[in-house]
Structures are given as C-alpha cells and as structure tokens.
PDB file of N, CA and C in Angstrom:
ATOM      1  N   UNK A   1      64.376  66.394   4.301  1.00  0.00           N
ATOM      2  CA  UNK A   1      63.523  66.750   3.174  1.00  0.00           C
ATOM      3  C   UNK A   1      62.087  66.862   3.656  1.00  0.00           C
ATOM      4  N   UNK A   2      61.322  67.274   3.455  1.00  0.00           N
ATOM      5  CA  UNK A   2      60.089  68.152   3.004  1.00  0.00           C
ATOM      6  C   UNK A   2      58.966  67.584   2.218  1.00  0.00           C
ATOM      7  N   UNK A   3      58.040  66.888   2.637  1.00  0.00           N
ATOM      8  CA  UNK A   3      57.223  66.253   1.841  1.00  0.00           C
ATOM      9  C   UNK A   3      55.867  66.911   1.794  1.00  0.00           C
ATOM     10  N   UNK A   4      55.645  67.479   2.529  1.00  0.00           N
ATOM     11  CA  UNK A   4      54.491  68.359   2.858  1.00  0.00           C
ATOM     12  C   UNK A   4      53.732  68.382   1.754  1.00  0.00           C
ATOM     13  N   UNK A   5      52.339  68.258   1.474  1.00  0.00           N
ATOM     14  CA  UNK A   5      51.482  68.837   0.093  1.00  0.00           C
ATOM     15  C   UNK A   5      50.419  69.253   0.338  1.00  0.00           C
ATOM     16  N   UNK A   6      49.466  69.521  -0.428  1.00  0.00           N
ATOM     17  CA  UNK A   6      47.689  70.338  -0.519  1.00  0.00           C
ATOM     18  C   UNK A   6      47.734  69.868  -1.798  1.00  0.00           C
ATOM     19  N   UNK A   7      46.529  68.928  -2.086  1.00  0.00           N
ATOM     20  CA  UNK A   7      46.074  68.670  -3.012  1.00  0.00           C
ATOM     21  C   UNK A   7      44.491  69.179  -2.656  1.00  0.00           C
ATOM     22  N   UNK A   8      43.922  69.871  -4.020  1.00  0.00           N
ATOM     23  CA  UNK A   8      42.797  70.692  -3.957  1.00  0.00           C
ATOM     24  C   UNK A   8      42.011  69.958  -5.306  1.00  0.00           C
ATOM     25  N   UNK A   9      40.827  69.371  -4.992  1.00  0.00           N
ATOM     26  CA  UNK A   9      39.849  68.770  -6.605  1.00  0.00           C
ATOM     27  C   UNK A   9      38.604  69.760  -6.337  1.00  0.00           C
ATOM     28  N   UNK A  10      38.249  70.002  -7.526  1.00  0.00           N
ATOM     29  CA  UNK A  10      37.149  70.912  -7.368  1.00  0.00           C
ATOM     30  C   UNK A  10      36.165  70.328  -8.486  1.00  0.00           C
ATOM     31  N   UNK A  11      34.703  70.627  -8.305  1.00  0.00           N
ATOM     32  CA  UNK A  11      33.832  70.810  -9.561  1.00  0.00           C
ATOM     33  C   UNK A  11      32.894  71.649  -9.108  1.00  0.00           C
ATOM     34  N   UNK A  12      33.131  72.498 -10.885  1.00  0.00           N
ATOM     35  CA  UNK A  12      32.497  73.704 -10.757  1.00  0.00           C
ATOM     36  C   UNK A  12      31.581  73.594 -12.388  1.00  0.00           C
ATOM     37  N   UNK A  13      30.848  74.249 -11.488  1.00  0.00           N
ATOM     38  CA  UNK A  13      29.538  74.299 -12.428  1.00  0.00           C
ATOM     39  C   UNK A  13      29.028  75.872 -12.957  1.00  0.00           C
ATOM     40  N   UNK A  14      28.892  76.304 -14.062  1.00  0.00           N
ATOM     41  CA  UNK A  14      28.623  77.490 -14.676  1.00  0.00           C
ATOM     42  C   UNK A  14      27.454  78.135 -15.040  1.00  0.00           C
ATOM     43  N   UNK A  15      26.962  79.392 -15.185  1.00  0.00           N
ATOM     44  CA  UNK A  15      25.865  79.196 -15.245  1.00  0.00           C
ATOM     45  C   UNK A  15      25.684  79.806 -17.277  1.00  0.00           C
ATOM     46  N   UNK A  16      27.093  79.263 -17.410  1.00  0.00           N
ATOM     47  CA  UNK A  16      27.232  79.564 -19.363  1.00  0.00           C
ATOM     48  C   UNK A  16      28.436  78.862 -19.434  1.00  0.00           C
ATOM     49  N   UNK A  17      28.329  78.388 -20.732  1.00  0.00           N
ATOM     50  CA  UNK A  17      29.628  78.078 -21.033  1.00  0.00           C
ATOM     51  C   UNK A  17      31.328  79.162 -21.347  1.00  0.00           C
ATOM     52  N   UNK A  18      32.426  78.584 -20.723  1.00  0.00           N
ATOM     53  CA  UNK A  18      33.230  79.098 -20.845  1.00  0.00           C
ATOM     54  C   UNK A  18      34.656  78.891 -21.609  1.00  0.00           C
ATOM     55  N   UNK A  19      34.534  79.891 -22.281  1.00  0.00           N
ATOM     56  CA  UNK A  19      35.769  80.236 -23.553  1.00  0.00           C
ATOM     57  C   UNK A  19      36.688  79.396 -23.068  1.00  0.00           C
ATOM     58  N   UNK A  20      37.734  78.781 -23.742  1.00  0.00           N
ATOM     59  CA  UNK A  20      38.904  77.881 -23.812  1.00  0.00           C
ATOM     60  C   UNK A  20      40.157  79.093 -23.231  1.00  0.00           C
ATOM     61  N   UNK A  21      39.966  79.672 -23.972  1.00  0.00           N
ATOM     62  CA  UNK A  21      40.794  81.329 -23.698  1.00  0.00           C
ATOM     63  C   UNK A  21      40.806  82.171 -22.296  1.00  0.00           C
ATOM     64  N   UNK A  22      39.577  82.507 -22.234  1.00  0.00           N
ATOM     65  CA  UNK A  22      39.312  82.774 -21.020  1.00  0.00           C
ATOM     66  C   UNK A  22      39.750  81.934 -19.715  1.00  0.00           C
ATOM     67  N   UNK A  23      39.187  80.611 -19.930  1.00  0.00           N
ATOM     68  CA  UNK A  23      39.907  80.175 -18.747  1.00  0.00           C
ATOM     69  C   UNK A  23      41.469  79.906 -18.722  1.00  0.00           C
ATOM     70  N   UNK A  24      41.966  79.869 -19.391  1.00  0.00           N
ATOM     71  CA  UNK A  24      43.396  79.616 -19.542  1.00  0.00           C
ATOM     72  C   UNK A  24      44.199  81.069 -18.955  1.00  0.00           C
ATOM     73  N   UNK A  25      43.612  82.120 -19.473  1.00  0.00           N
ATOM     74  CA  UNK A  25      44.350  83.590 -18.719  1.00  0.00           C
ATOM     75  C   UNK A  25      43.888  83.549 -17.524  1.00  0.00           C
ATOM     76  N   UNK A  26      42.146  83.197 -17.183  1.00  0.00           N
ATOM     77  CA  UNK A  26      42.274  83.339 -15.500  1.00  0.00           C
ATOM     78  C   UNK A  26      42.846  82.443 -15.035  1.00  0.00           C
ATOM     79  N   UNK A  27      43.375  80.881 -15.258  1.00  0.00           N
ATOM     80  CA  UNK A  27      44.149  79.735 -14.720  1.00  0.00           C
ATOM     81  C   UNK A  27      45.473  80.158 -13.934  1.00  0.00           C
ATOM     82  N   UNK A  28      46.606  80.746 -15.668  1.00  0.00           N
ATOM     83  CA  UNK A  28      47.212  81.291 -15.413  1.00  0.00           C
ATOM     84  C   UNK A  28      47.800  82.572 -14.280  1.00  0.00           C
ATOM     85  N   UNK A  29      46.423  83.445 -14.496  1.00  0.00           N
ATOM     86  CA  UNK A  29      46.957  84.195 -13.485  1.00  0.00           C
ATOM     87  C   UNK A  29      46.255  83.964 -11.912  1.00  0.00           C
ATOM     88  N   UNK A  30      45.951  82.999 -11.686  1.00  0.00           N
ATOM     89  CA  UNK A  30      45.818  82.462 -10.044  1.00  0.00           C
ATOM     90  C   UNK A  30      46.505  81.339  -9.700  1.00  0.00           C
ATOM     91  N   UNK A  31      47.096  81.126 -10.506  1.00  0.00           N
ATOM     92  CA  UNK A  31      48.244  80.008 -10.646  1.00  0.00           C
ATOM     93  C   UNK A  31      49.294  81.044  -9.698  1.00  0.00           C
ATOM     94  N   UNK A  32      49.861  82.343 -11.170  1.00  0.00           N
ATOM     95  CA  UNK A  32      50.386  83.119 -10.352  1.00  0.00           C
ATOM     96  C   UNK A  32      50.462  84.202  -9.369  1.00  0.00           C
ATOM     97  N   UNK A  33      49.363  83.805  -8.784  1.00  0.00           N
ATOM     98  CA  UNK A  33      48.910  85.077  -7.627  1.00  0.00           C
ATOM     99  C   UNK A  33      49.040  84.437  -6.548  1.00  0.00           C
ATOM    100  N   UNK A  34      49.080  82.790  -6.877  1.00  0.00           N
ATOM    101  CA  UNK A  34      48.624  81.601  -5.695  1.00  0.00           C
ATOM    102  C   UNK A  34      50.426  81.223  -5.536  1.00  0.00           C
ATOM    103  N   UNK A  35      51.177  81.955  -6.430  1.00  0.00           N
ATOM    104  CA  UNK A  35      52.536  81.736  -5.195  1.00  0.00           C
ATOM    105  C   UNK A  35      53.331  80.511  -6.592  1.00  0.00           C
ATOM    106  N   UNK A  36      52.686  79.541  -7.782  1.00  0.00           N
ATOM    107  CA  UNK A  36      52.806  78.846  -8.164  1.00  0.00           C
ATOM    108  C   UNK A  36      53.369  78.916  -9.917  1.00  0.00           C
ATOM    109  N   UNK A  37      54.645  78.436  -9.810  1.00  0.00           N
ATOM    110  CA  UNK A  37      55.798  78.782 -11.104  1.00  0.00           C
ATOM    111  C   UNK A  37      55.507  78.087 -12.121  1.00  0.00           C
ATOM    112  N   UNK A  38      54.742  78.192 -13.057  1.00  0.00           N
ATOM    113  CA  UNK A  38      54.537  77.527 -14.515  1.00  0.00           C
ATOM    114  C   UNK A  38      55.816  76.974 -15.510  1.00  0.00           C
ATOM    115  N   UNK A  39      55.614  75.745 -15.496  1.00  0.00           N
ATOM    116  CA  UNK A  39      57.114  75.388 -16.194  1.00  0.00           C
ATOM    117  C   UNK A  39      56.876  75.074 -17.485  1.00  0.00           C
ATOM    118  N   UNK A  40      55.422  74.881 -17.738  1.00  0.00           N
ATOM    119  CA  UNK A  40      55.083  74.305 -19.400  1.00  0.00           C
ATOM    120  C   UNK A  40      53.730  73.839 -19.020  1.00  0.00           C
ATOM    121  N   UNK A  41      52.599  73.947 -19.984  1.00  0.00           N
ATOM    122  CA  UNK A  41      51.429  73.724 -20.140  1.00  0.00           C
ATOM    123  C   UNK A  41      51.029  72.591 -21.837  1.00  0.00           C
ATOM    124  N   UNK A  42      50.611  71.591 -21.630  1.00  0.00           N
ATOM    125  CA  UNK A  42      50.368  70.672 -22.131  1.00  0.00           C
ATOM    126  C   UNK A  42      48.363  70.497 -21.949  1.00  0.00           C
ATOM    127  N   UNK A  43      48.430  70.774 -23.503  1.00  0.00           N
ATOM    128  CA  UNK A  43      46.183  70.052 -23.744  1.00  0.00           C
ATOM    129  C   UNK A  43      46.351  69.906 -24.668  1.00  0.00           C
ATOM    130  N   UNK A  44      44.689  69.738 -24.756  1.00  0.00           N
ATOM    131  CA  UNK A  44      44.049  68.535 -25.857  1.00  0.00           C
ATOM    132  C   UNK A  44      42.595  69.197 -26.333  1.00  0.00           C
ATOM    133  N   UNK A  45      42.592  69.770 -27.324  1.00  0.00           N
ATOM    134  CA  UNK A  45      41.020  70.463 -27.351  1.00  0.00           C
ATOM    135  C   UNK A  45      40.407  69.216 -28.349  1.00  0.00           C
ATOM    136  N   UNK A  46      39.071  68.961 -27.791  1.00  0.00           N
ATOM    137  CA  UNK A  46      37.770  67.963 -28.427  1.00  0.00           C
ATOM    138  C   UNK A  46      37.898  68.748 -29.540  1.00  0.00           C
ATOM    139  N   UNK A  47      37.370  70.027 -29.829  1.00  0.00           N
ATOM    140  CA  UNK A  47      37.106  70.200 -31.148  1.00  0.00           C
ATOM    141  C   UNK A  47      35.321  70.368 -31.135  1.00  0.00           C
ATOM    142  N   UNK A  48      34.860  70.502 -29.874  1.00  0.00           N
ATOM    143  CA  UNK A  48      33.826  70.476 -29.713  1.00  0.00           C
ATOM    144  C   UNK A  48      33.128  71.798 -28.902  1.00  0.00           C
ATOM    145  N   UNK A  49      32.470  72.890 -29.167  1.00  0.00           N
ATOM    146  CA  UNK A  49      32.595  73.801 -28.148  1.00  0.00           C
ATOM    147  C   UNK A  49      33.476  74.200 -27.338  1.00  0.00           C
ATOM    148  N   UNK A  50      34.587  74.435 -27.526  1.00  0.00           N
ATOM    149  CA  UNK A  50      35.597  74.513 -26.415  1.00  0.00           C
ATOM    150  C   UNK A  50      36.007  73.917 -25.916  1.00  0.00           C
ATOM    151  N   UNK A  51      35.694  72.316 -25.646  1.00  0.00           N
ATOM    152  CA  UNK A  51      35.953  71.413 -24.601  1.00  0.00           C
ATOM    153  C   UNK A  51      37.548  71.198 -25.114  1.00  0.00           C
ATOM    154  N   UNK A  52      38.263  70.887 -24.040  1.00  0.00           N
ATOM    155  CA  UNK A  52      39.842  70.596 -23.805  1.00  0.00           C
ATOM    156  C   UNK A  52      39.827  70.050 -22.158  1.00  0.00           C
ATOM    157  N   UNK A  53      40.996  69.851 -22.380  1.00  0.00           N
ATOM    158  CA  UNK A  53      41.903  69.280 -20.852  1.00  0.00           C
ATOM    159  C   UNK A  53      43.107  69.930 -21.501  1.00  0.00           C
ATOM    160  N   UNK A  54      43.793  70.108 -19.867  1.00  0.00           N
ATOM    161  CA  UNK A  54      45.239  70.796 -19.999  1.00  0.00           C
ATOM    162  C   UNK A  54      45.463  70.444 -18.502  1.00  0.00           C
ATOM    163  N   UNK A  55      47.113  70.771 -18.724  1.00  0.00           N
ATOM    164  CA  UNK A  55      47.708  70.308 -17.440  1.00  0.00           C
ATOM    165  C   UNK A  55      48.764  71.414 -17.354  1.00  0.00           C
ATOM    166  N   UNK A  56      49.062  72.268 -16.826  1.00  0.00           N
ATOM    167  CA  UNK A  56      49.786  73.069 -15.843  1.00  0.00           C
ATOM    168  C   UNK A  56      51.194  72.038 -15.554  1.00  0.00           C
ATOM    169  N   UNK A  57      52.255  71.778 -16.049  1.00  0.00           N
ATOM    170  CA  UNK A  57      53.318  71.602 -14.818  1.00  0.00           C
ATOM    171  C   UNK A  57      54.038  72.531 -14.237  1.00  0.00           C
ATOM    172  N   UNK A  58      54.210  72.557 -12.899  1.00  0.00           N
ATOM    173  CA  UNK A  58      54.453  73.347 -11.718  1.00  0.00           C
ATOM    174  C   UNK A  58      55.593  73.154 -11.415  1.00  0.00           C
ATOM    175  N   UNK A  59      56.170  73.870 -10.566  1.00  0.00           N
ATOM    176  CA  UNK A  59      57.970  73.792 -10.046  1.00  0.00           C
ATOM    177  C   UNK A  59      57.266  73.308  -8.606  1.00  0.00           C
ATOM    178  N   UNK A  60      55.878  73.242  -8.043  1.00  0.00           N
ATOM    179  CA  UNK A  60      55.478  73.057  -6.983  1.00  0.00           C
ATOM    180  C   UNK A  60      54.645  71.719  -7.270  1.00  0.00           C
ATOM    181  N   UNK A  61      54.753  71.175  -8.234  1.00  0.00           N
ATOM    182  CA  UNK A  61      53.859  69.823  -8.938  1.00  0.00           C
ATOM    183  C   UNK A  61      52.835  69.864 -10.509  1.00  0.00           C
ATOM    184  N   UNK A  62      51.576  70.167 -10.206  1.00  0.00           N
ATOM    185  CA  UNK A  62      50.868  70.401 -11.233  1.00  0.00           C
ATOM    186  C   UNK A  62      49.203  71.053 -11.052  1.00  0.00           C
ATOM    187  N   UNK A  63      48.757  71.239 -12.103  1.00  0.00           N
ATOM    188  CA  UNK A  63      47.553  71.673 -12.092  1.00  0.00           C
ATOM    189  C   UNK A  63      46.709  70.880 -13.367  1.00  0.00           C
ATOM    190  N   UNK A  64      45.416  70.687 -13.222  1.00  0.00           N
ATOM    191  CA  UNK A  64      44.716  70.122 -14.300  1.00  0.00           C
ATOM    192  C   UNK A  64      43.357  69.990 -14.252  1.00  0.00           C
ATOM    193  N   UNK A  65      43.216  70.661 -15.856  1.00  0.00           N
ATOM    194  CA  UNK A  65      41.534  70.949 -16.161  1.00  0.00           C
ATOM    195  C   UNK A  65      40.708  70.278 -17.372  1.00  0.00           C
ATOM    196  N   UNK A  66      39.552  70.028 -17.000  1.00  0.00           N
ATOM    197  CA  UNK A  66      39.090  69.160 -17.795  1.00  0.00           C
ATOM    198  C   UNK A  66      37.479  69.576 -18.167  1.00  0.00           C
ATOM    199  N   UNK A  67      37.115  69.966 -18.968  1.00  0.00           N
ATOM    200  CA  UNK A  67      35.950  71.136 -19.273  1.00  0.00           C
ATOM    201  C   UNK A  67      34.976  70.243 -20.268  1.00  0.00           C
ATOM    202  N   UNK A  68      33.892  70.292 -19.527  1.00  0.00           N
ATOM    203  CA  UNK A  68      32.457  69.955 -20.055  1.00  0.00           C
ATOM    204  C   UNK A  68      31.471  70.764 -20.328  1.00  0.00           C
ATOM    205  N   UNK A  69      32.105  71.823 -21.659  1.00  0.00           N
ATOM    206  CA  UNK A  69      30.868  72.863 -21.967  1.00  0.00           C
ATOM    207  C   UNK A  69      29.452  72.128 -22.003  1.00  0.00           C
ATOM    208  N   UNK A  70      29.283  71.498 -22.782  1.00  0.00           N
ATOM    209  CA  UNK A  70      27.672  70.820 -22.869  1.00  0.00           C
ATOM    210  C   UNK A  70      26.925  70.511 -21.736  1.00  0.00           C
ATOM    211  N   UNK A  71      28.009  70.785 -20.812  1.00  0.00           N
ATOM    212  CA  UNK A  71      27.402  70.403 -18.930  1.00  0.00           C
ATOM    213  C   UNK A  71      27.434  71.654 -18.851  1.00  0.00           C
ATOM    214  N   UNK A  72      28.441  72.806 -18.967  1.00  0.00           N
ATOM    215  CA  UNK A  72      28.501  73.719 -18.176  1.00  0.00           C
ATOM    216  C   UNK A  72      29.541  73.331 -16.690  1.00  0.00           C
ATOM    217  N   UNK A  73      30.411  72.281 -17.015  1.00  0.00           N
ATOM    218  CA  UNK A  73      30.987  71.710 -16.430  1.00  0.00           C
ATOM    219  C   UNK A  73      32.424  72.166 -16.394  1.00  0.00           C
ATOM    220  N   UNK A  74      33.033  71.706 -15.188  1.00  0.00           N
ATOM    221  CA  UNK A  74      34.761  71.867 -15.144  1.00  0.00           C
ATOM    222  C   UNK A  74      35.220  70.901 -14.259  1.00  0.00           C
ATOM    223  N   UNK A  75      36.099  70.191 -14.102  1.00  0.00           N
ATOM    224  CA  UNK A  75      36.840  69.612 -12.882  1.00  0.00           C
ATOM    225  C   UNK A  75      38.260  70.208 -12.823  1.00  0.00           C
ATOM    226  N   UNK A  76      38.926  70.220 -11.586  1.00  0.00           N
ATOM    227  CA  UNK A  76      40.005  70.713 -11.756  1.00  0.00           C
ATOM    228  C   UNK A  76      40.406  69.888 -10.562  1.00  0.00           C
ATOM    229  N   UNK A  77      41.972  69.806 -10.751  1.00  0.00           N
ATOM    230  CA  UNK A  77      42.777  68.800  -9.641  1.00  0.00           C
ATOM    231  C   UNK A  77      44.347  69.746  -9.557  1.00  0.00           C
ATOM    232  N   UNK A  78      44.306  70.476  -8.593  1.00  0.00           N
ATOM    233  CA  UNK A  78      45.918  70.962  -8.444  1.00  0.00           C
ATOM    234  C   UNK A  78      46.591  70.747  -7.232  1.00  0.00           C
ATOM    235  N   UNK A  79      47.791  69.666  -7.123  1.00  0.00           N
ATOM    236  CA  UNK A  79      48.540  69.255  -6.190  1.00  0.00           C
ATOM    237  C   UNK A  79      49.847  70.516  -6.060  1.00  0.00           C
ATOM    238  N   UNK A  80      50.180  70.397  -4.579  1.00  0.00           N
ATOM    239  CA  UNK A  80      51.374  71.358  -4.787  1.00  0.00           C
ATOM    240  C   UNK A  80      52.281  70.729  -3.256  1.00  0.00           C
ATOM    241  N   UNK A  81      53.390  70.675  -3.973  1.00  0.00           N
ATOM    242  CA  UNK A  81      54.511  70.345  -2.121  1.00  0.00           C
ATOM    243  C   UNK A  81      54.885  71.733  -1.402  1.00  0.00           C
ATOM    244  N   UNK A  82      55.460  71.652  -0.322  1.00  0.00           N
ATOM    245  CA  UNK A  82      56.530  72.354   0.394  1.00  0.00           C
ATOM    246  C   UNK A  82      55.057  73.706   1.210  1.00  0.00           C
ATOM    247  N   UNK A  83      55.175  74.502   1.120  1.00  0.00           N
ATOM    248  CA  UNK A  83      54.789  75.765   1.965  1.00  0.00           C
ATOM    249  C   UNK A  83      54.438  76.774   1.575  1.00  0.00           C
ATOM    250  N   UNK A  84      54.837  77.490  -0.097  1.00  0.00           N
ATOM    251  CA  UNK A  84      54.627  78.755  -0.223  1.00  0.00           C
ATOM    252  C   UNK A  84      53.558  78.477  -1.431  1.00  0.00           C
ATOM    253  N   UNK A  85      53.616  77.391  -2.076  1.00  0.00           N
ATOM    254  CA  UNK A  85      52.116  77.839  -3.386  1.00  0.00           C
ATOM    255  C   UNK A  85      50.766  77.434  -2.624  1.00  0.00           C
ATOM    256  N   UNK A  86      49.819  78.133  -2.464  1.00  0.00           N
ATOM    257  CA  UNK A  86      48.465  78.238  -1.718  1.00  0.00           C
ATOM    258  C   UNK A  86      47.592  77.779  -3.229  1.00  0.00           C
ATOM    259  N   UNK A  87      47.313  76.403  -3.303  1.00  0.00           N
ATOM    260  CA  UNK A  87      46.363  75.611  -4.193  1.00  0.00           C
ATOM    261  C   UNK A  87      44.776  76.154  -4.302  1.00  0.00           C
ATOM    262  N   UNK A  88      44.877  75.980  -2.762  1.00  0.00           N
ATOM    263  CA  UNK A  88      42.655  76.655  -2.558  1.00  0.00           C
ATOM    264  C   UNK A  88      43.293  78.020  -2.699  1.00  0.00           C
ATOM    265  N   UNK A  89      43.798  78.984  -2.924  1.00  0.00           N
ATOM    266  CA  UNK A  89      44.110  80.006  -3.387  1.00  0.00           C
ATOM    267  C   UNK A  89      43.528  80.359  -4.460  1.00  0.00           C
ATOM    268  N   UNK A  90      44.062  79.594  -5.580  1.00  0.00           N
ATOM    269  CA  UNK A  90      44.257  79.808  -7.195  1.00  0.00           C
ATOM    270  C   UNK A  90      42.617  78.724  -7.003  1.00  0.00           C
ATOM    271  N   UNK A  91      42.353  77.914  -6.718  1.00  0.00           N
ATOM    272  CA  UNK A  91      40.779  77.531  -6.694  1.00  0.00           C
ATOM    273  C   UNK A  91      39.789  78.828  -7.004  1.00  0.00           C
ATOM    274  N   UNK A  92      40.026  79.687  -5.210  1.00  0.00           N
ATOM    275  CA  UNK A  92      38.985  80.377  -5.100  1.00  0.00           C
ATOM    276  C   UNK A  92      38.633  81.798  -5.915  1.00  0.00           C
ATOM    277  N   UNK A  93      40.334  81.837  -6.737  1.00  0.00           N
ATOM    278  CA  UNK A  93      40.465  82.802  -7.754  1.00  0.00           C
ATOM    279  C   UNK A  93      39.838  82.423  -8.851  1.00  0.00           C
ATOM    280  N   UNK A  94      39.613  81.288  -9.309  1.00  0.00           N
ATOM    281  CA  UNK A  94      38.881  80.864 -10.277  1.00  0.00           C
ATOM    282  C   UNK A  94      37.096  80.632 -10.154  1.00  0.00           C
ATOM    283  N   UNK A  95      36.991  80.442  -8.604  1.00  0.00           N
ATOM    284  CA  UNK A  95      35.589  80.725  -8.573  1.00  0.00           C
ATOM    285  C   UNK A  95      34.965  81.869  -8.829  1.00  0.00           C
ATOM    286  N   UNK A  96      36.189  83.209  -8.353  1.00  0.00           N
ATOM    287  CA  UNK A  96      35.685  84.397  -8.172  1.00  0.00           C
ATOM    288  C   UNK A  96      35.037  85.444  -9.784  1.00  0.00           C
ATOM    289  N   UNK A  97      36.134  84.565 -11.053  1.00  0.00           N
ATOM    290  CA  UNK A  97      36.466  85.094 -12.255  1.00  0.00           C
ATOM    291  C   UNK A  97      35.289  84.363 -12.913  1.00  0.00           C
ATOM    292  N   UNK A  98      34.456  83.033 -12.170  1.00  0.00           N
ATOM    293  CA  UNK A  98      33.317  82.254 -13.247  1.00  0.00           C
ATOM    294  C   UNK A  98      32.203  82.880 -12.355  1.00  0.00           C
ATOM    295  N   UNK A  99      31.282  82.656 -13.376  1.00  0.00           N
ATOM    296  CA  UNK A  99      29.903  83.114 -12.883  1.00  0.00           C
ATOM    297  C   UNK A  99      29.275  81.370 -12.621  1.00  0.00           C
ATOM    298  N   UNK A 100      29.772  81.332 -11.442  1.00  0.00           N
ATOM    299  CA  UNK A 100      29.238  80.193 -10.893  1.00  0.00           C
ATOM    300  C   UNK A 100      27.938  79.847 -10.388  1.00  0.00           C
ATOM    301  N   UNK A 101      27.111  78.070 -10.629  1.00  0.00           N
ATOM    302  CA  UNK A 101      25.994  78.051 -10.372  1.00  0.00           C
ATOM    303  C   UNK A 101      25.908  77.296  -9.061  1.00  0.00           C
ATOM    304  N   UNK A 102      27.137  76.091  -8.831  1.00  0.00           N
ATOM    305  CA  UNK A 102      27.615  75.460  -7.996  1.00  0.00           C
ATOM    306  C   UNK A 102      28.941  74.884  -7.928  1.00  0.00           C
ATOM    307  N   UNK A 103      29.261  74.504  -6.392  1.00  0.00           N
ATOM    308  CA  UNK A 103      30.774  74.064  -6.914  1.00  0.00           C
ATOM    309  C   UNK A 103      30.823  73.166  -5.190  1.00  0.00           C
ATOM    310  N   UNK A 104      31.836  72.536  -5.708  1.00  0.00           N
ATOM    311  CA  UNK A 104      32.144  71.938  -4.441  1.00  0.00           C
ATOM    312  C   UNK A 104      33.933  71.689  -4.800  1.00  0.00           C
ATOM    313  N   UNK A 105      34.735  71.654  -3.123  1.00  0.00           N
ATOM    314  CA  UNK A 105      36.220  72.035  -3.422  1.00  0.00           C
ATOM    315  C   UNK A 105      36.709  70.774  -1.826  1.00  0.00           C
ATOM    316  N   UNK A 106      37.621  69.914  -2.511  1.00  0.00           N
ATOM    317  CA  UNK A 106      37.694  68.850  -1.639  1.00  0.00           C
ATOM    318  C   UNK A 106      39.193  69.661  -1.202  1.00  0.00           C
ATOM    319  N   UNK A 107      39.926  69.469   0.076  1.00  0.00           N
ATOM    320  CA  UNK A 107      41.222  69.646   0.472  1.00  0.00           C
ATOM    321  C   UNK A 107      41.858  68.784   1.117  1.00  0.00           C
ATOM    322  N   UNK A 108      42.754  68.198   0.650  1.00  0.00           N
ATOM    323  CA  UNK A 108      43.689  67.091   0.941  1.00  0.00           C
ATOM    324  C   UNK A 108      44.959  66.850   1.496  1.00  0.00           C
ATOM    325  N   UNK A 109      45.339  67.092   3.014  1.00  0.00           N
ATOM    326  CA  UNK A 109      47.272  67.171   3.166  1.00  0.00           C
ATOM    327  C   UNK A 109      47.367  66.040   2.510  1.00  0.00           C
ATOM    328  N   UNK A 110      48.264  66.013   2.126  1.00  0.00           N
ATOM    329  CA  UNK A 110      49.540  64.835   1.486  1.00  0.00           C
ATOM    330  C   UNK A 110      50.730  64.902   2.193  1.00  0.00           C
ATOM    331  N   UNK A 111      50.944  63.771   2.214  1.00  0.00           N
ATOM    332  CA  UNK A 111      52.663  63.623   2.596  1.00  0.00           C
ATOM    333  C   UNK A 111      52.636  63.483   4.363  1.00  0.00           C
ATOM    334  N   UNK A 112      53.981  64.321   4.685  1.00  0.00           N
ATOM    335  CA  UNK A 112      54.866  64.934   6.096  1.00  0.00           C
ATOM    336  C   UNK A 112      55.893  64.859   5.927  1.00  0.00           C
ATOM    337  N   UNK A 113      56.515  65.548   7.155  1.00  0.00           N
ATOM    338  CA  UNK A 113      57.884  65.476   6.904  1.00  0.00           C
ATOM    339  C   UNK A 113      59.017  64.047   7.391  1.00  0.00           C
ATOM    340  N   UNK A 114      59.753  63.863   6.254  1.00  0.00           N
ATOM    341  CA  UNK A 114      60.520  62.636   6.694  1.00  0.00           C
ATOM    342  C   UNK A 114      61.453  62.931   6.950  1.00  0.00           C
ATOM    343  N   UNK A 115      61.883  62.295   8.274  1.00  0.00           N
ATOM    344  CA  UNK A 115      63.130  62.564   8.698  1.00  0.00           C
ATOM    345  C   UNK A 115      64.358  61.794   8.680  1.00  0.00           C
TER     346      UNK A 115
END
C-alpha cells in the first residue's frame, strides 16, 4: 500500500472581497483540472458578507476553505494521497482566478510508502 501525500495550506489575501459563488465554481473547477474527484461538499455560511467555510471531500482526501471577507481574507488546507491529484495545482489555479494582494502557500509530503 501507498501512503504517499501533499498537503498544501495557503493564505491568500484579496485585493476585494470575494463572492461565496464565485469561489466555489473556481474551487470546483481546479479541484477538477488538478486531477481531484469531488465526492460531496459540506459548509457553513456566517450570514455575514459572504463569509462561509466548506470542505470538499475527495476520493484523494479533502479540501477546505475558510473566508474572511472583512479581511479580504481566505485560508485554504487541501490534503491529497497516492500520485495523480496535483494539490499546489488547484492552489495556483485559484491564485490565478483572485485578484490577489498577497499570499503565501506552505507544501508538505506526508506519509511513504509502507511496506
């Protein structure tokens, strides 16, 4: 078995606040551009400007966002196992779709293989 992972945390900073909507279609589709199978999506909207958290579960693990319009804020945390879903992938797709002011993107192996 196969333990292999990439765990990717990011915070990204905007230079406007961003739609609940919006980010959820660009999520989605660098989720699936990044190789990574959506099995069900689970949030929670504040009720406040847009602000929510949501979580992505993955056939490759998960994804999860947590949005601080009043910052202009986002964090995001997406773990993935095995070889074919590319995590800083679907990151840098999401940098590319925000009009970003700053960001910083941590990368993490996890795991190895056990034999």
């Amino acid at each position: 078995m196969n333990n292999n992972g990439v765990h990717v945390l990011a915070d990204i900073y905007t230079s406007a606040q961003v739609s609940k909507s919006d980010l959820v279609e660009l999520i989605e589709s660098a989720l699936e551009i990044s190789g990574m199978s959506i099995l069900g999506r689970l949030g929670h909207d504040f009720g406040v400007a847009d602000a929510f958290t949501a979580m992505w579960l993955l056939a490759e693990s998960h994804f999860t966002i947590h949005t601080y319009p009043e910052l202009n804020y986002i964090s995001i945390d997406c773990y993935t196992c095995g070889h074919k879903a590319k995590p800083a992938q679907a990151v840098a797709i999401l940098l590319d779709g925000l009009e970003v002011t700053r960001s910083s993107m941590k990368i993490i192996a996890r795991g190895g293989v056990v034999a």
